[in-house]
C-alpha atoms as a PDB file:
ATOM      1  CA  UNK A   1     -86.051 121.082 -44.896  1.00  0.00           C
ATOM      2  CA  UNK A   2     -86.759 117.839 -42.351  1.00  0.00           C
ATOM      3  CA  UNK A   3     -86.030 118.650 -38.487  1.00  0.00           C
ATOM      4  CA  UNK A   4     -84.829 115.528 -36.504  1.00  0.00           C
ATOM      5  CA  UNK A   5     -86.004 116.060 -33.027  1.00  0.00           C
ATOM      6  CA  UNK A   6     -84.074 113.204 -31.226  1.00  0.00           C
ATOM      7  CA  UNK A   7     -83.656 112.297 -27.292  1.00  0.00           C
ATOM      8  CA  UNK A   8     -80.879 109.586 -26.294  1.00  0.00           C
ATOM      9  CA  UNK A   9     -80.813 107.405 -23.766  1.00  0.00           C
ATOM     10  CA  UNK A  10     -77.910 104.695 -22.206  1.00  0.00           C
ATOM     11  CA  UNK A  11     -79.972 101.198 -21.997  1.00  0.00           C
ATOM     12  CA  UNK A  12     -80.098  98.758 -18.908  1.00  0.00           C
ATOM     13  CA  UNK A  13     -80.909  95.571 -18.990  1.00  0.00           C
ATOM     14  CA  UNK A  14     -81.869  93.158 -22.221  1.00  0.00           C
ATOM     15  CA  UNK A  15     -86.085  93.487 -22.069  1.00  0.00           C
ATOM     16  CA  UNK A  16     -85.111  95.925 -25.511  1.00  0.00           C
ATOM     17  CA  UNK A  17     -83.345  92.793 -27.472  1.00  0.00           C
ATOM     18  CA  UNK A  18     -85.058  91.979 -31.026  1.00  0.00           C
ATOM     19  CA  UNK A  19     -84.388  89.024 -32.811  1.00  0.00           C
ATOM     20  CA  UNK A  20     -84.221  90.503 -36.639  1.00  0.00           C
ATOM     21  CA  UNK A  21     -81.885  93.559 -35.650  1.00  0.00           C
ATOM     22  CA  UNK A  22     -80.387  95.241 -38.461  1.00  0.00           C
ATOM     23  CA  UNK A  23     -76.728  95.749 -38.987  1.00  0.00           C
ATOM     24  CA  UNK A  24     -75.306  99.486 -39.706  1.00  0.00           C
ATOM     25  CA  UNK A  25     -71.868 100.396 -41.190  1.00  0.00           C
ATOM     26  CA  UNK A  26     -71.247 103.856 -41.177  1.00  0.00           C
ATOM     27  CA  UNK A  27     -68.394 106.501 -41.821  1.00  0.00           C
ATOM     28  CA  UNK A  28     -68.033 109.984 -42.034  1.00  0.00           C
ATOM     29  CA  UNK A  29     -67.359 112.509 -44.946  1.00  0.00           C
ATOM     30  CA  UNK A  30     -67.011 115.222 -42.161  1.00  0.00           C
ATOM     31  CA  UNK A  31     -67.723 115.473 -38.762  1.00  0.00           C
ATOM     32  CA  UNK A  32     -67.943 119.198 -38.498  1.00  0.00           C
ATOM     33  CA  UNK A  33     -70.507 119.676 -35.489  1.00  0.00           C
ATOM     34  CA  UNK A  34     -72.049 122.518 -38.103  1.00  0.00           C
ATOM     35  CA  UNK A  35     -72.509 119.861 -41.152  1.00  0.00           C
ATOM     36  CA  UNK A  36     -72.096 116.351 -40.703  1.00  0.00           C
ATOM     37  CA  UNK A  37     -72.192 113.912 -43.551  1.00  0.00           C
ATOM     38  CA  UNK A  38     -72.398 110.561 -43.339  1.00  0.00           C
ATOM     39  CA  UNK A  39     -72.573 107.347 -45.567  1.00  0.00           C
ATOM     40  CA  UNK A  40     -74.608 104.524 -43.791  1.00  0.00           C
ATOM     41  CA  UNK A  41     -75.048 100.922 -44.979  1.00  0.00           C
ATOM     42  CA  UNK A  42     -78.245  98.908 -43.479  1.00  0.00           C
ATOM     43  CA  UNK A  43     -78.306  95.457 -44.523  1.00  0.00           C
ATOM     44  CA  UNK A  44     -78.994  96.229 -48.226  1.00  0.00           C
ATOM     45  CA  UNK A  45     -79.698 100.033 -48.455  1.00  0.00           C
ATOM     46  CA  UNK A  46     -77.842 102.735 -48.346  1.00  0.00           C
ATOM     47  CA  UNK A  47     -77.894 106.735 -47.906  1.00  0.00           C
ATOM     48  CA  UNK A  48     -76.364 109.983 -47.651  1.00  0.00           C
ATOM     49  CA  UNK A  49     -77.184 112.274 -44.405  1.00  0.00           C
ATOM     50  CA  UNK A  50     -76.164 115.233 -44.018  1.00  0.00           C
ATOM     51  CA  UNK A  51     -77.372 116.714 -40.663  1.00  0.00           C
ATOM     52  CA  UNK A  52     -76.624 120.327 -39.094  1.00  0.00           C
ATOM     53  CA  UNK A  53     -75.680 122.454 -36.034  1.00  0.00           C
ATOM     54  CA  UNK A  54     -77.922 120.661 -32.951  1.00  0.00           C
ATOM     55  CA  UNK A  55     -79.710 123.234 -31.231  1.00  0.00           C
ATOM     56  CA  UNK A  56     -81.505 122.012 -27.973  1.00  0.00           C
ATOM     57  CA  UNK A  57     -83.190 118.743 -28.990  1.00  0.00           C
ATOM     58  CA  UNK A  58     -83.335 119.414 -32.848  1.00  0.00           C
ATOM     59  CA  UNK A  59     -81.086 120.129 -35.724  1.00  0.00           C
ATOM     60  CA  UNK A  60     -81.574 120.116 -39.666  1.00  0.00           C
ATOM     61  CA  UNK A  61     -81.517 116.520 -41.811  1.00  0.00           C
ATOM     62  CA  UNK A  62     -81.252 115.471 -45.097  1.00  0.00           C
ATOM     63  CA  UNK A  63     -81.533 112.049 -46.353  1.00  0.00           C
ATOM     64  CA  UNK A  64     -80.862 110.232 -49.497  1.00  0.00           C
ATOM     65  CA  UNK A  65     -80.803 106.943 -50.825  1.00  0.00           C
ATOM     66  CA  UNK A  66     -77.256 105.818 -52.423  1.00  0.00           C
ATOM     67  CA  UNK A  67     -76.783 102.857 -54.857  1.00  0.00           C
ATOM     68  CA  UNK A  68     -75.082 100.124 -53.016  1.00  0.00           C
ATOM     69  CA  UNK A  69     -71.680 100.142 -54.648  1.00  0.00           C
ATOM     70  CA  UNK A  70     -71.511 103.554 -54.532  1.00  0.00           C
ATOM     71  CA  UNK A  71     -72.367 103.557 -50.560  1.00  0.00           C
ATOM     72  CA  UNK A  72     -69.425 101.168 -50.189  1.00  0.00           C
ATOM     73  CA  UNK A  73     -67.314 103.224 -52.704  1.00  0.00           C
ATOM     74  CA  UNK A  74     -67.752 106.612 -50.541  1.00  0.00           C
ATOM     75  CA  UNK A  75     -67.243 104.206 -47.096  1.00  0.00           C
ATOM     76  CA  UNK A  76     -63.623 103.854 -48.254  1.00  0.00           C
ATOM     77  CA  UNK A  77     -63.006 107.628 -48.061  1.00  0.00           C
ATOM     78  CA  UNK A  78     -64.212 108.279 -44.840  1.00  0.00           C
ATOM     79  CA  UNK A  79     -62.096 109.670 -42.098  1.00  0.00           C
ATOM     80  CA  UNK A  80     -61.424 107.445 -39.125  1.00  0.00           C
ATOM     81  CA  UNK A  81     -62.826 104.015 -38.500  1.00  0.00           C
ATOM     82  CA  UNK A  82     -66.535 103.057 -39.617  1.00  0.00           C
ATOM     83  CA  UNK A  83     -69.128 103.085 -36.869  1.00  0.00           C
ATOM     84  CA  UNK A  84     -70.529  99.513 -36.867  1.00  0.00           C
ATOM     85  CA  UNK A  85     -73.352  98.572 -34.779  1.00  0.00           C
ATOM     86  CA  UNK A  86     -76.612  96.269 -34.475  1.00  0.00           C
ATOM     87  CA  UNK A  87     -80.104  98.138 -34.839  1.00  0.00           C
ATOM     88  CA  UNK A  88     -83.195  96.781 -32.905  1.00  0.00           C
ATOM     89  CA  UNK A  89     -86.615  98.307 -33.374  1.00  0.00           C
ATOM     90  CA  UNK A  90     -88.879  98.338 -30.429  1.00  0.00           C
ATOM     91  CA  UNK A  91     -92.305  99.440 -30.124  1.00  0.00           C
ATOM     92  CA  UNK A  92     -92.994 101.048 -26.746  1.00  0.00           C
ATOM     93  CA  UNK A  93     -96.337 103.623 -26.081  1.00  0.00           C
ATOM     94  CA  UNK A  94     -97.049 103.833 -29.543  1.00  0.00           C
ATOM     95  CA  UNK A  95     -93.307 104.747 -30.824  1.00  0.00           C
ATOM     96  CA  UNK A  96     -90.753 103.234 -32.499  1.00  0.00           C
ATOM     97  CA  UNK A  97     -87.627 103.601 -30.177  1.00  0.00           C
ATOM     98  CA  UNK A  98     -84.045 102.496 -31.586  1.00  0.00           C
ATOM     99  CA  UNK A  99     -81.316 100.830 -29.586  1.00  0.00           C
ATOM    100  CA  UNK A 100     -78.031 100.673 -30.817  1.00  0.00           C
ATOM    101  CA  UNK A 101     -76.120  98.124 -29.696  1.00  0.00           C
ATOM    102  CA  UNK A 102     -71.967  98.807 -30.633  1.00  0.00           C
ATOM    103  CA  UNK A 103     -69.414  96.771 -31.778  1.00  0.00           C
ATOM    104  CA  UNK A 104     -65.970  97.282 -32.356  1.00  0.00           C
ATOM    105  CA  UNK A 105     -63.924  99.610 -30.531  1.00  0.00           C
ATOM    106  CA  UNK A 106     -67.417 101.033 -29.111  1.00  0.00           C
ATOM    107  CA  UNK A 107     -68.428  97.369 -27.976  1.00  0.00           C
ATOM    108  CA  UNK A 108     -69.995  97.446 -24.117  1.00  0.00           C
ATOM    109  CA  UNK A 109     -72.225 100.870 -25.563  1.00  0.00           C
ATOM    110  CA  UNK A 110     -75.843 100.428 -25.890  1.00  0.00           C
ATOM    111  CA  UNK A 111     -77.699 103.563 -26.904  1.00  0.00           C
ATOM    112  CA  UNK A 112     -81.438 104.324 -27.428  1.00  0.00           C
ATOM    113  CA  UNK A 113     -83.109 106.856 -29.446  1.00  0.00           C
ATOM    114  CA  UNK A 114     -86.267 108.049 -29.887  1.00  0.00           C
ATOM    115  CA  UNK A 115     -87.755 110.747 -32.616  1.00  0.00           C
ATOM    116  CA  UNK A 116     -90.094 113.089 -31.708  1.00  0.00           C
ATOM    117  CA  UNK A 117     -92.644 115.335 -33.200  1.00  0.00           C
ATOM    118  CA  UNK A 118     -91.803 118.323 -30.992  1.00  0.00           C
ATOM    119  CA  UNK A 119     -88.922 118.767 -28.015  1.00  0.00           C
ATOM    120  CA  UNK A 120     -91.807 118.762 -25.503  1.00  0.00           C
ATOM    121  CA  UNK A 121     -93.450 115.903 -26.468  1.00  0.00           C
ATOM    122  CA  UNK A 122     -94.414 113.371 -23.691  1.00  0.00           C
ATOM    123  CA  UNK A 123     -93.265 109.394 -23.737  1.00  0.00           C
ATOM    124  CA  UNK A 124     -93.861 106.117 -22.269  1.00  0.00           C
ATOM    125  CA  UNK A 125     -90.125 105.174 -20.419  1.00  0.00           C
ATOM    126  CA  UNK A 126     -89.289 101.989 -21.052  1.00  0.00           C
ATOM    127  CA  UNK A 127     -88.327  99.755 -17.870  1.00  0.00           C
ATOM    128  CA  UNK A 128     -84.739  99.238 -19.636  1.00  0.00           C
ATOM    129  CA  UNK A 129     -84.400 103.007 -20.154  1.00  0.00           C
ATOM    130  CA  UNK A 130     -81.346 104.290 -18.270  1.00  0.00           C
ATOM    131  CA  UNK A 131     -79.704 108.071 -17.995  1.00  0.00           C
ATOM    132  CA  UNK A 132     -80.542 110.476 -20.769  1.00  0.00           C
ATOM    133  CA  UNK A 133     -77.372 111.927 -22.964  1.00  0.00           C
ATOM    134  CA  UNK A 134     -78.833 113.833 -25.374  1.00  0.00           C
ATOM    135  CA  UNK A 135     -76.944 116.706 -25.000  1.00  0.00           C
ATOM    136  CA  UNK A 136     -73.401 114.830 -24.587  1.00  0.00           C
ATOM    137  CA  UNK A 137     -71.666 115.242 -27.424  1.00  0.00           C
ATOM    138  CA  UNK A 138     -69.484 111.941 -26.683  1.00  0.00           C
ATOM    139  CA  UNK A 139     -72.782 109.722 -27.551  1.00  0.00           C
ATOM    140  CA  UNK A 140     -73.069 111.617 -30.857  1.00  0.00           C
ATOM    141  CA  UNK A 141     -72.240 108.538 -33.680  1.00  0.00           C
ATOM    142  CA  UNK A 142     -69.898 111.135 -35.411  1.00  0.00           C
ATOM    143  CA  UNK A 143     -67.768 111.691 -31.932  1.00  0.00           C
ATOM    144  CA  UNK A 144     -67.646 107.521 -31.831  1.00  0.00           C
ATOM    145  CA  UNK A 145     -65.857 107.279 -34.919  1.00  0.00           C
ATOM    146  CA  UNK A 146     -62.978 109.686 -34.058  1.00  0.00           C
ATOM    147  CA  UNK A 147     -63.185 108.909 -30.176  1.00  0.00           C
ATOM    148  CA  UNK A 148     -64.635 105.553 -29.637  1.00  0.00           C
ATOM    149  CA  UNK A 149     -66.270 104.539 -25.905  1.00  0.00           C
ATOM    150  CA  UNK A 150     -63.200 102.216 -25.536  1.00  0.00           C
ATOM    151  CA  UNK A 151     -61.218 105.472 -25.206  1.00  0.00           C
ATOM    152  CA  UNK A 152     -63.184 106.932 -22.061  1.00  0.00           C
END
């Protein structure tokens, strides 16, 4: 079984911009806080998470690569609107951090995340690095489908 050990941040600034950000689409099967399962699209790959019951920093994931067509097959049966955002990759310290930057009815949100090897692990804060929210559930990509930022 993989553990994701993930910390969130909001983002300040534009010193995290990338020019060859990727773009997600991504729905949800079910949004359960005990068993999520989502469908994701990135530019031309797709797969099947299904991720458990947080607890503290870390929570259970599974991963799978999808066929394309079926990806955009299982998209249409989600429950409430996709989740469609750019991805940049930025190296900071020695790891790979991911912003999020939102579109749609989440447009204006800009969200980092970093992976981590253990929930005590130390990090390099990047300048643009702004309050944490890892443990608000309202940042949580499953909670922006049903209750997008524009809502707040």
């Amino acid at each position: 079984m993989a553990i994701e050990i993930e910390r969130k941040f909001l983002v300040v600034g534009k010193g995290w911009r990338q020019p060859d950000a990727l773009h997600l689409s991504q729905g949800y099967l079910n949004r359960d806080p005990a068993r999520t399962v989502r469908v994701r699209i990135a530019g031309d790959q797709a797969f099947l998470t299904i991720k458990g019951r947080s607890e503290g920093l870390s929570r259970a994931e599974f991963e799978y690569p999808l066929p394309l067509a079926d990806a955009q097959a299982l998209l249409a049966l989600c429950d409430g609107p996709l989740v469609e955002k750019h991805r940049h990759r930025v190296m900071v310290g020695g790891l790979l951090w991911e912003v999020d930057e939102f579109h749609g009815a989440n447009a204006g949100l800009v969200v980092a995340e970093l992976e981590l090897q253990s929930e005590d692990q130390l990090f390099t804060r990047p300048h643009w690095l702004g309050k944490e929210v890892s443990d608000d559930a309202r940042y949580f990509n499953s909670q922006l489908s049903s209750r997008p930022f524009s809502t707040w």
